[in-house]
N, C-alpha and C. Protein backbone atom coordinates (compact mmCIF):
# COMPACT_ATOMS: atom_id res chain seq x y z
N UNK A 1 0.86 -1.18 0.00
CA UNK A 1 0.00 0.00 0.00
C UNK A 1 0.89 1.23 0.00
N UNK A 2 0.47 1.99 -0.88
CA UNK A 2 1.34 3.43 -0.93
C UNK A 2 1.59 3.81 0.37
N UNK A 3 2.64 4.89 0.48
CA UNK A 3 2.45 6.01 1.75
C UNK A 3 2.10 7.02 1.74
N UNK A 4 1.42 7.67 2.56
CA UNK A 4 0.58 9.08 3.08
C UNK A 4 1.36 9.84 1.83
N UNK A 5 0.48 10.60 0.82
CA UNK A 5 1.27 11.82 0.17
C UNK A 5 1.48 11.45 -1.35
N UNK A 6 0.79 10.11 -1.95
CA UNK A 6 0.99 9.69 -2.97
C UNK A 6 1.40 7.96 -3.41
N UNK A 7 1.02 7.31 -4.52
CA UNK A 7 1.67 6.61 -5.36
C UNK A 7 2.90 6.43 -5.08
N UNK A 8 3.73 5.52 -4.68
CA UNK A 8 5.16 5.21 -4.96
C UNK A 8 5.55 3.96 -5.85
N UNK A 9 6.26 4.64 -6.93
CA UNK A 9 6.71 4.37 -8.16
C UNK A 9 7.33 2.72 -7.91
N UNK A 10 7.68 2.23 -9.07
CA UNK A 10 8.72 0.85 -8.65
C UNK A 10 10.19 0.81 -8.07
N UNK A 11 10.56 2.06 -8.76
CA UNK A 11 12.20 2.27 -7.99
C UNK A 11 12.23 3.14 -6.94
N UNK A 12 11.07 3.45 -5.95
CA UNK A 12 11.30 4.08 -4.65
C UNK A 12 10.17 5.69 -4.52
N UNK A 13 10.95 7.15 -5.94
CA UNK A 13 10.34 8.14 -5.30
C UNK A 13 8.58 8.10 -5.27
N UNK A 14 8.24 9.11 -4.79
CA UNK A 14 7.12 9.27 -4.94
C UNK A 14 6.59 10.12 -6.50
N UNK A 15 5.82 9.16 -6.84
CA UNK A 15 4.92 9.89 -8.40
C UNK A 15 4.45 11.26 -7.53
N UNK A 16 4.00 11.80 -9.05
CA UNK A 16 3.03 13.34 -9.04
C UNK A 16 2.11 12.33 -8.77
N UNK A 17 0.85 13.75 -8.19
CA UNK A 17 -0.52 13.27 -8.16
C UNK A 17 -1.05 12.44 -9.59
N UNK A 18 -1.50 11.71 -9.27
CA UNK A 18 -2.47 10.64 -10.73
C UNK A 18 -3.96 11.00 -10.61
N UNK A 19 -4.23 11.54 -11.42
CA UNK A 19 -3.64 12.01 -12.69
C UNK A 19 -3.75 13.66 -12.12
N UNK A 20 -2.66 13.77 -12.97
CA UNK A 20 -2.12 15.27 -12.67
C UNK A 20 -3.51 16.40 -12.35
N UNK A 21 -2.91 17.81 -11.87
CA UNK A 21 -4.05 18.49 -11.83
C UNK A 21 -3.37 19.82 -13.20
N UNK A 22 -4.48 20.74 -13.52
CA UNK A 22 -4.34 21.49 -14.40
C UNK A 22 -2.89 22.11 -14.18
N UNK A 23 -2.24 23.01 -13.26
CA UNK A 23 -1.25 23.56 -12.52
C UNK A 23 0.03 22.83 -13.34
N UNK A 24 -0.01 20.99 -13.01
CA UNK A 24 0.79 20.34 -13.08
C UNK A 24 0.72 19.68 -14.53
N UNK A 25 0.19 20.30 -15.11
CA UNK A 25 -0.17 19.59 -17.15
C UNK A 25 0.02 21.02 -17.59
N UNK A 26 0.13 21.94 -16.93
CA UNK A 26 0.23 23.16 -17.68
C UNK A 26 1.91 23.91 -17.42
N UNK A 27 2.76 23.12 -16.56
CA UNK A 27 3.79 23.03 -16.35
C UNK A 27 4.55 21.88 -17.55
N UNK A 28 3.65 21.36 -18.18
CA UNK A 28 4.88 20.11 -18.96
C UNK A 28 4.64 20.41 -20.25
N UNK A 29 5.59 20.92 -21.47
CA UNK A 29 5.06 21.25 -22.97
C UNK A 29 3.97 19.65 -23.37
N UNK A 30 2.85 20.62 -24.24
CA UNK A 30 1.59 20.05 -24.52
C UNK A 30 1.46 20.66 -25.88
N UNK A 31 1.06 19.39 -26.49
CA UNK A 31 0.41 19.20 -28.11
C UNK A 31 -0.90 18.60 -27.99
N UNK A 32 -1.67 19.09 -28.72
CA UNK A 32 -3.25 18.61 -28.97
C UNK A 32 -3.27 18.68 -30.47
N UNK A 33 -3.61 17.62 -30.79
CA UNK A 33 -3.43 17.25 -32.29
C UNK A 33 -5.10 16.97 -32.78
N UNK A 34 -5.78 17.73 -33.63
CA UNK A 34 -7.42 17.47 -33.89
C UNK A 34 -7.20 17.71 -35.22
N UNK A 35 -7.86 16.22 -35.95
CA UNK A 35 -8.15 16.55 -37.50
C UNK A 35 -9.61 17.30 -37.80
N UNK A 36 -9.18 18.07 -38.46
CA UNK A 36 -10.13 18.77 -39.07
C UNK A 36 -11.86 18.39 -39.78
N UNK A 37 -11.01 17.16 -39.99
CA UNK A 37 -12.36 16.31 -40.97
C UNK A 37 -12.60 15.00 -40.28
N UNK A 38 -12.33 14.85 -39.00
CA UNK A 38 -12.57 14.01 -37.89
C UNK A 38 -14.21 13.80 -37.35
N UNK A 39 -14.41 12.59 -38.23
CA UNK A 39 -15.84 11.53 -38.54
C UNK A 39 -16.48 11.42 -36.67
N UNK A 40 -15.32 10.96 -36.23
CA UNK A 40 -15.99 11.18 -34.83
C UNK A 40 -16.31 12.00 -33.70
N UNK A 41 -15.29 13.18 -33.52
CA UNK A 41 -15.33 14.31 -32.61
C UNK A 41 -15.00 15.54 -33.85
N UNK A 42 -16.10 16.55 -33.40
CA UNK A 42 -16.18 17.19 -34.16
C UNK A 42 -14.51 18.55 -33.66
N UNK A 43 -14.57 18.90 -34.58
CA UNK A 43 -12.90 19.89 -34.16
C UNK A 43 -13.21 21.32 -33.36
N UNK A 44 -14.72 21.53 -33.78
CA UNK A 44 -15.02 22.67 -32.49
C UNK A 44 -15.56 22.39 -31.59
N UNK A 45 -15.79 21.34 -30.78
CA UNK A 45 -15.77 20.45 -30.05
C UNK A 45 -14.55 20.50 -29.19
N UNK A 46 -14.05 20.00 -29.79
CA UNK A 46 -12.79 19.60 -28.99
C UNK A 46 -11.58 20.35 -29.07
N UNK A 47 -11.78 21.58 -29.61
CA UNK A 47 -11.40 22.94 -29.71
C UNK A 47 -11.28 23.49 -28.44
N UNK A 48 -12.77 23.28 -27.93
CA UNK A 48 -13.73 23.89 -26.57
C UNK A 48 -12.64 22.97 -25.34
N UNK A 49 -12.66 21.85 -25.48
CA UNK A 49 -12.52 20.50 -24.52
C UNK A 49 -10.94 20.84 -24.26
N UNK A 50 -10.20 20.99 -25.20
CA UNK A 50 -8.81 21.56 -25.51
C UNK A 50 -7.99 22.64 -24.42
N UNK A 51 -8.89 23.55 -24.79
CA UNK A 51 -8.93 24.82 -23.76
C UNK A 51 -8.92 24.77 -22.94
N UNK A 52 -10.19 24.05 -22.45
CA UNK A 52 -10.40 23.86 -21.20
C UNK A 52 -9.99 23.41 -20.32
N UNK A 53 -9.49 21.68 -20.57
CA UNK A 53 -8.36 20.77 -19.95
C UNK A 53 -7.25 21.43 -19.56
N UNK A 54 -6.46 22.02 -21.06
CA UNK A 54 -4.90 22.43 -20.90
C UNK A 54 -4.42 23.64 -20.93
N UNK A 55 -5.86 24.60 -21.10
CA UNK A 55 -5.53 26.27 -22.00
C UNK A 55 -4.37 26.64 -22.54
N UNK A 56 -4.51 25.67 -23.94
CA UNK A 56 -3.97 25.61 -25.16
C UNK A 56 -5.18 25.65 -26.64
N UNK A 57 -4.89 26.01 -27.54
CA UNK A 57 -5.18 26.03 -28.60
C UNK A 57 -4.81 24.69 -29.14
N UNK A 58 -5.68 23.90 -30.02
CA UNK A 58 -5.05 22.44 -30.02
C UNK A 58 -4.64 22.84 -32.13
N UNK A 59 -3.60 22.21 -32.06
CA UNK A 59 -3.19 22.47 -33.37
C UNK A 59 -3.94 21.21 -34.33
N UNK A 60 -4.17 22.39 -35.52
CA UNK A 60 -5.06 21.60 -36.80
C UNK A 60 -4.75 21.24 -37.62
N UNK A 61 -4.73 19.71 -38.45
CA UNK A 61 -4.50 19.16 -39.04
C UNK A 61 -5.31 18.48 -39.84
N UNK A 62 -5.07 18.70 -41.59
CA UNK A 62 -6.20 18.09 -42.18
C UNK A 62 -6.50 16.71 -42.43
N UNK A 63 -7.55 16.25 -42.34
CA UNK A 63 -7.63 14.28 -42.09
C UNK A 63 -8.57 13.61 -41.67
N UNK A 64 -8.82 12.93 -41.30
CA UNK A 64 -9.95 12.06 -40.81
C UNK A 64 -9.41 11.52 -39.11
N UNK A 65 -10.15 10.47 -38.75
CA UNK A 65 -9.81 9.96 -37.59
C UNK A 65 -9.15 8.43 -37.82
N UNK A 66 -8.59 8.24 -37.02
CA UNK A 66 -7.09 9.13 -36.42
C UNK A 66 -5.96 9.79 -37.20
N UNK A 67 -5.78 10.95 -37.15
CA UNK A 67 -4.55 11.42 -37.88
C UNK A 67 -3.14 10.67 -38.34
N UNK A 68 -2.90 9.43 -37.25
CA UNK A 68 -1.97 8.96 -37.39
C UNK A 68 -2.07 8.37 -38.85
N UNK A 69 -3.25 7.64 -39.17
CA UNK A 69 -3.42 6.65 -40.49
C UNK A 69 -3.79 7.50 -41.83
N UNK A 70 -4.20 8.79 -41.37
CA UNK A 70 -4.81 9.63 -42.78
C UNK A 70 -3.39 10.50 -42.99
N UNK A 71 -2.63 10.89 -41.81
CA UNK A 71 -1.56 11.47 -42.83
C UNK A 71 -0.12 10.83 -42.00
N UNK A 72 0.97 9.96 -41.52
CA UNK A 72 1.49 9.39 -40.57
C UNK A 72 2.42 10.06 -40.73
N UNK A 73 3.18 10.80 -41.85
CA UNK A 73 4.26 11.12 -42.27
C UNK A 73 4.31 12.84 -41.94
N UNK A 74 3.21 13.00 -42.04
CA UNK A 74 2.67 15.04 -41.43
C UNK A 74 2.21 14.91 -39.95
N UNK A 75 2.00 14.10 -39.48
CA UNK A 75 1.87 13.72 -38.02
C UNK A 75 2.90 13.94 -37.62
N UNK A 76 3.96 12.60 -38.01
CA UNK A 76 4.92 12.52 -37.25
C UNK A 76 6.25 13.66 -37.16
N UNK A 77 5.97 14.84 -38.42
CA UNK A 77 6.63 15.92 -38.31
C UNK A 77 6.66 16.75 -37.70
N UNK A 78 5.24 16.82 -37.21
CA UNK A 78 4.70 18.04 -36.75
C UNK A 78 4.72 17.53 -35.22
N UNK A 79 4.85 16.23 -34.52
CA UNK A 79 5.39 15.42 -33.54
C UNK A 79 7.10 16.44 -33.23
N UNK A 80 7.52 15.68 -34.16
CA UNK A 80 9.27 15.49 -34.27
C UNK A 80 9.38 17.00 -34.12
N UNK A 81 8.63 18.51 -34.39
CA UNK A 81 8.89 19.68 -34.15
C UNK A 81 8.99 20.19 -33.14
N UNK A 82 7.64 19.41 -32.69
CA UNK A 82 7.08 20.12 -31.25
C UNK A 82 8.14 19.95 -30.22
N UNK A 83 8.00 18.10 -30.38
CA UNK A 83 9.53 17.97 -29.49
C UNK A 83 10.98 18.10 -29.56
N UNK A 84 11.48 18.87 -30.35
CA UNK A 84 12.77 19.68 -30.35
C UNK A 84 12.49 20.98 -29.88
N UNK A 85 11.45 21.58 -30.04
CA UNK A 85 11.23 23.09 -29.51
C UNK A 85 11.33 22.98 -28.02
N UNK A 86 10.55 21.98 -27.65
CA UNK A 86 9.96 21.63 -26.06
C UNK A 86 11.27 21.30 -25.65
N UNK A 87 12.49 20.94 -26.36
CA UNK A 87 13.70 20.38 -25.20
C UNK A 87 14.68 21.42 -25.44
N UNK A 88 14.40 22.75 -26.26
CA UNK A 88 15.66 23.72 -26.61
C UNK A 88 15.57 24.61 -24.48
């Protein structure tokens, strides 16, 4: 059983709170990836949902659902950007 103050991990420290609170997701660089032409959640939708969670703007991409399979190669660039910016 954990101790008083949190989750403790397999190699000893103590985890962040699970699951994080806004404070602590708005402290770690964040991508929100919404296709545009997304059959199941509509993009102003989750435009709204976006905001709200992370108050970020979620970046747009044209495609269906899931982005990974309608464009994998403009995904994974726009991936591979974010995270070089996020570690300069």
């Amino acid at each position: 059983m954990p101790a008083a103050g949190g989750p403790v991990a397999a190699d000893g420290p103590r985890c962040r709170r699970i699951p994080p609170g806004r404070d602590e997701r708005a402290a770690q660089p964040t991508v929100v990836v919404c296709a545009t032409d997304d059959e199941l959640f509509a993009v102003e939708t989750e435009r709204v949902r976006v905001r709200s969670a992370f108050g970020i703007d979620p970046v747009e991409i044209p495609g269906g659902h899931p982005p990974i399979l309608t464009d994998p190669a403009g995904l994974a660039a726009l991936l591979d950007g974010f995270t070089r910016r996020a570690m300069q």
